[in-house]
Protein backbone atom coordinates (compact mmCIF):
# COMPACT_ATOMS: atom_id res chain seq x y z
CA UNK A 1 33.36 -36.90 136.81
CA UNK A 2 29.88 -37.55 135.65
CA UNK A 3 28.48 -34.10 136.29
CA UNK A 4 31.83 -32.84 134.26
CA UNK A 5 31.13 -35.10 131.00
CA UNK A 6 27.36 -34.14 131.51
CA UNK A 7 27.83 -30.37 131.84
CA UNK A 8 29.78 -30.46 128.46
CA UNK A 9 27.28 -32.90 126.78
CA UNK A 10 25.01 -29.86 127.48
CA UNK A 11 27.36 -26.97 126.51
CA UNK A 12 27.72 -28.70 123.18
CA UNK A 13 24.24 -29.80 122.76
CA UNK A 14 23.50 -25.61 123.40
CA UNK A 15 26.54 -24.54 120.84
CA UNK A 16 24.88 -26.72 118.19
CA UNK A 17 21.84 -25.50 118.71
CA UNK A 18 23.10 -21.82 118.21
CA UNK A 19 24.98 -22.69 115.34
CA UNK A 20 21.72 -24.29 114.00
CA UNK A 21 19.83 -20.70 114.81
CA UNK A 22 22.68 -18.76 113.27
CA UNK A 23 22.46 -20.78 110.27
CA UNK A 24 18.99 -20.78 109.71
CA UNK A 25 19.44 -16.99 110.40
CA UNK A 26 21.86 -16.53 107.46
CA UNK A 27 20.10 -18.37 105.54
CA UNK A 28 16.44 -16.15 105.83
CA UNK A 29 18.66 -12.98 104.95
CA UNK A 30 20.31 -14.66 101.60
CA UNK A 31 16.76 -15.44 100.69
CA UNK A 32 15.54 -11.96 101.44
CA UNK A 33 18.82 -10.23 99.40
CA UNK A 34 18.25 -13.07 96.52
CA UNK A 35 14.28 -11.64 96.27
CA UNK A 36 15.46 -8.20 96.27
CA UNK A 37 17.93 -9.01 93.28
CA UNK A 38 15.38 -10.52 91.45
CA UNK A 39 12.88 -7.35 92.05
CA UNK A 40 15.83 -5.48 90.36
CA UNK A 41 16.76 -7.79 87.45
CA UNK A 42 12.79 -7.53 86.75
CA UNK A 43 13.00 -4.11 86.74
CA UNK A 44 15.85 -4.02 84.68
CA UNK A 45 14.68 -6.15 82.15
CA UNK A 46 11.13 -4.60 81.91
CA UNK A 47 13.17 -1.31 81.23
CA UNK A 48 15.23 -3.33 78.80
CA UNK A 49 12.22 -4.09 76.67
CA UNK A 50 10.55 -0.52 76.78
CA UNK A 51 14.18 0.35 74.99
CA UNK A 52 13.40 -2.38 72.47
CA UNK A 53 9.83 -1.66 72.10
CA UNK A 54 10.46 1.49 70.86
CA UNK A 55 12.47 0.62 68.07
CA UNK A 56 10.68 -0.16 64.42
CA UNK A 57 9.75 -3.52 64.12
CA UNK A 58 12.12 -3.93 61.39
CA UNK A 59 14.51 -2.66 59.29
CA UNK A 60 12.21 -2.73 56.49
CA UNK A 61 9.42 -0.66 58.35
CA UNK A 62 11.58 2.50 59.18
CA UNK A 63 10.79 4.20 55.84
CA UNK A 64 8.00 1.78 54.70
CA UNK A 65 4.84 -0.32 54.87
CA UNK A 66 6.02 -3.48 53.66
CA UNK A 67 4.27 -7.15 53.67
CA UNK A 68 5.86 -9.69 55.65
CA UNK A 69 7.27 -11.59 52.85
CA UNK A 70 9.54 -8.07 52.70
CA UNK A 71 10.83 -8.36 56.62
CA UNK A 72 14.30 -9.06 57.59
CA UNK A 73 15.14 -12.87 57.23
CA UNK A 74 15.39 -14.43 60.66
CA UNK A 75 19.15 -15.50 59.65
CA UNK A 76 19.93 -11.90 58.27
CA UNK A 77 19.22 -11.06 61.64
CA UNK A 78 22.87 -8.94 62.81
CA UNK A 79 24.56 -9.85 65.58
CA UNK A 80 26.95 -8.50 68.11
CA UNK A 81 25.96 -5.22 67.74
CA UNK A 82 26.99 -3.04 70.72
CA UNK A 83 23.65 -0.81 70.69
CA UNK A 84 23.87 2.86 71.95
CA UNK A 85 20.54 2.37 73.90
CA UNK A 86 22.67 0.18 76.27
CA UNK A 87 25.81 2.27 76.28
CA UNK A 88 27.61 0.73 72.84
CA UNK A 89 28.39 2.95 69.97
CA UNK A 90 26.10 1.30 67.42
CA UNK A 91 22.58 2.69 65.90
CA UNK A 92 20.03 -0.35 66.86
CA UNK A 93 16.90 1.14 65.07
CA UNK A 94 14.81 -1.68 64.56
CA UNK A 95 13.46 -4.54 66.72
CA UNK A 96 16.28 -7.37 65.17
CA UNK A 97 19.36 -5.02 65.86
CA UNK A 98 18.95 -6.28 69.39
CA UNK A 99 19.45 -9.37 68.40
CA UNK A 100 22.44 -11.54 70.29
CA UNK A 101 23.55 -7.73 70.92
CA UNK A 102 26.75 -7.67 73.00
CA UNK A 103 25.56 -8.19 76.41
CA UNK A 104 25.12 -4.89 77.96
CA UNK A 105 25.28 -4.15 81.78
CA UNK A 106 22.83 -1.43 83.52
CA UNK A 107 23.62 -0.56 87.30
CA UNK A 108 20.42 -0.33 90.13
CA UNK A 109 21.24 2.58 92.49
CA UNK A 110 19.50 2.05 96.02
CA UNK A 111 20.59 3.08 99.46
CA UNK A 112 23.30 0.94 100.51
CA UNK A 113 25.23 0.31 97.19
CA UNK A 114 25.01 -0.19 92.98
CA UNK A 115 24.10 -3.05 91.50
CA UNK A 116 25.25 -4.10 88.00
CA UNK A 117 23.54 -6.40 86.00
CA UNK A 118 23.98 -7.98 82.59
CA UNK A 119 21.70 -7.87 79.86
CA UNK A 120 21.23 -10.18 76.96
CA UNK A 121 18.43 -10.64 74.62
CA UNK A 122 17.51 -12.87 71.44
CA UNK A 123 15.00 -11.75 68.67
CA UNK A 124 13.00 -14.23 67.12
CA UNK A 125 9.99 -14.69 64.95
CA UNK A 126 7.09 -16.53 66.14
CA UNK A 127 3.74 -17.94 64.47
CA UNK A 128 0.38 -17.15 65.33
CA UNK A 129 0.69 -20.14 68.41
CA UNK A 130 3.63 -18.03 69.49
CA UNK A 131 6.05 -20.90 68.56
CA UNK A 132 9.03 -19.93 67.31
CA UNK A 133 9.28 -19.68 63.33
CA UNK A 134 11.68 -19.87 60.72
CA UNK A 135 9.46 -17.99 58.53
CA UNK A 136 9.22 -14.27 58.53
CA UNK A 137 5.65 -13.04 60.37
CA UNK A 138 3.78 -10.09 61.89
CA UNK A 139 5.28 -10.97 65.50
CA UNK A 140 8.05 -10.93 66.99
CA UNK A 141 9.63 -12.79 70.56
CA UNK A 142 12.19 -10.44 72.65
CA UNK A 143 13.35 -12.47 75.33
CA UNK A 144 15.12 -10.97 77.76
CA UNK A 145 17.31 -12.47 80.17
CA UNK A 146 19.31 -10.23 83.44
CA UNK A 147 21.76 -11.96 85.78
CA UNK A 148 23.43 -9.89 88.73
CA UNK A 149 27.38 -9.15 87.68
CA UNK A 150 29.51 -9.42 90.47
CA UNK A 151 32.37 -9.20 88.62
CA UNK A 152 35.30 -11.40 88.15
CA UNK A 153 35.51 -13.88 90.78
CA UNK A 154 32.37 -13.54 92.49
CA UNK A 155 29.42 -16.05 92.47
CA UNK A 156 25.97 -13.91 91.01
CA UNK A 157 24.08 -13.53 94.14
CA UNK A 158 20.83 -15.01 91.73
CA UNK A 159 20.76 -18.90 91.15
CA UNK A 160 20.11 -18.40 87.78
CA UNK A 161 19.25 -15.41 84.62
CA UNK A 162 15.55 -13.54 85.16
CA UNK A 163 14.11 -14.18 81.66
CA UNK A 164 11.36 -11.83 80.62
CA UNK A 165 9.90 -12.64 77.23
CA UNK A 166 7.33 -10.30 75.11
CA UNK A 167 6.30 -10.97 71.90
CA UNK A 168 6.00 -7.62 69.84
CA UNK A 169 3.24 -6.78 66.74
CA UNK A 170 3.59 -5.92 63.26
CA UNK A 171 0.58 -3.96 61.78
């Protein structure tokens, strides 16, 4: 009888260590998928920002040379513009049509499966300490933020949006 309760003591003692080793196992290949992810939301949102970058800096420059007393208020800014550099139907010309755009989604082909990801940005203008500004200025913060889309009823494989912020000169 004591051999018995001793030869399952040990079975179970070497079940929870494989369980342990399994875990621990899982848990090394969600941290390798989640760094993977976040190479691809980076890369997304660095592409995301080229698209931006190569709008006008504002409304007011796309014809003109104007002072920055003549820029686009920060609260004229538009918003919810579904911008045909993402896929929408609207004409996003200028750095501030970006603005709270609709969020857009951009897939990442690579073997094995596409991956969608969402797309969001704010437009802001910022001082010469790069603090954000009510005030209208030469420079202006895109921040950029990506999160993996599942879609409905999954958990995003990241913990959280990439942000990616550059701030963008008027000269």
């Amino acid at each position: 009888m004591p051999q018995t309760l001793l030869s399952l003591g040990g079975l179970l003692i070497v079940t929870f260590l494989s369980f342990n080793q399994q875990q621990a196992t899982i848990r090394t290949q969600q941290k390798a998928v989640r760094a993977e992810m976040q190479q691809m939301a980076i890369g997304v949102a660095k592409q995301s920002i080229e698209v931006v970058r190569a709008r006008a800096f504002d409304d007011s420059t796309i014809s003109g040379d104007p002072p920055p007393s003549e820029l686009t208020k920060p609260e004229n800014f538009p918003t919810g513009k579904d911008c045909r550099a993402f896929g929408g139907s609207d004409t996003c010309d200028s750095i501030e049509d970006f603005h709270e755009m609709t969020p857009a989604t951009d897939s990442v082909s690579v073997p094995g499966g596409t991956f969608a990801f969402e797309i969001e940005i704010e437009v802001h203008y910022v001082d010469s300490d790069l603090n954000r500004t009510s005030s209208r200025t030469e420079r202006k913060e895109v921040m950029i933020r990506v999160q993996d889309d599942r879609g409905p009823n999954k958990d995003p494989l990241l913990n959280g949006p990439i942000t990616f912020t550059e701030v963008l000169g008027y000269t």
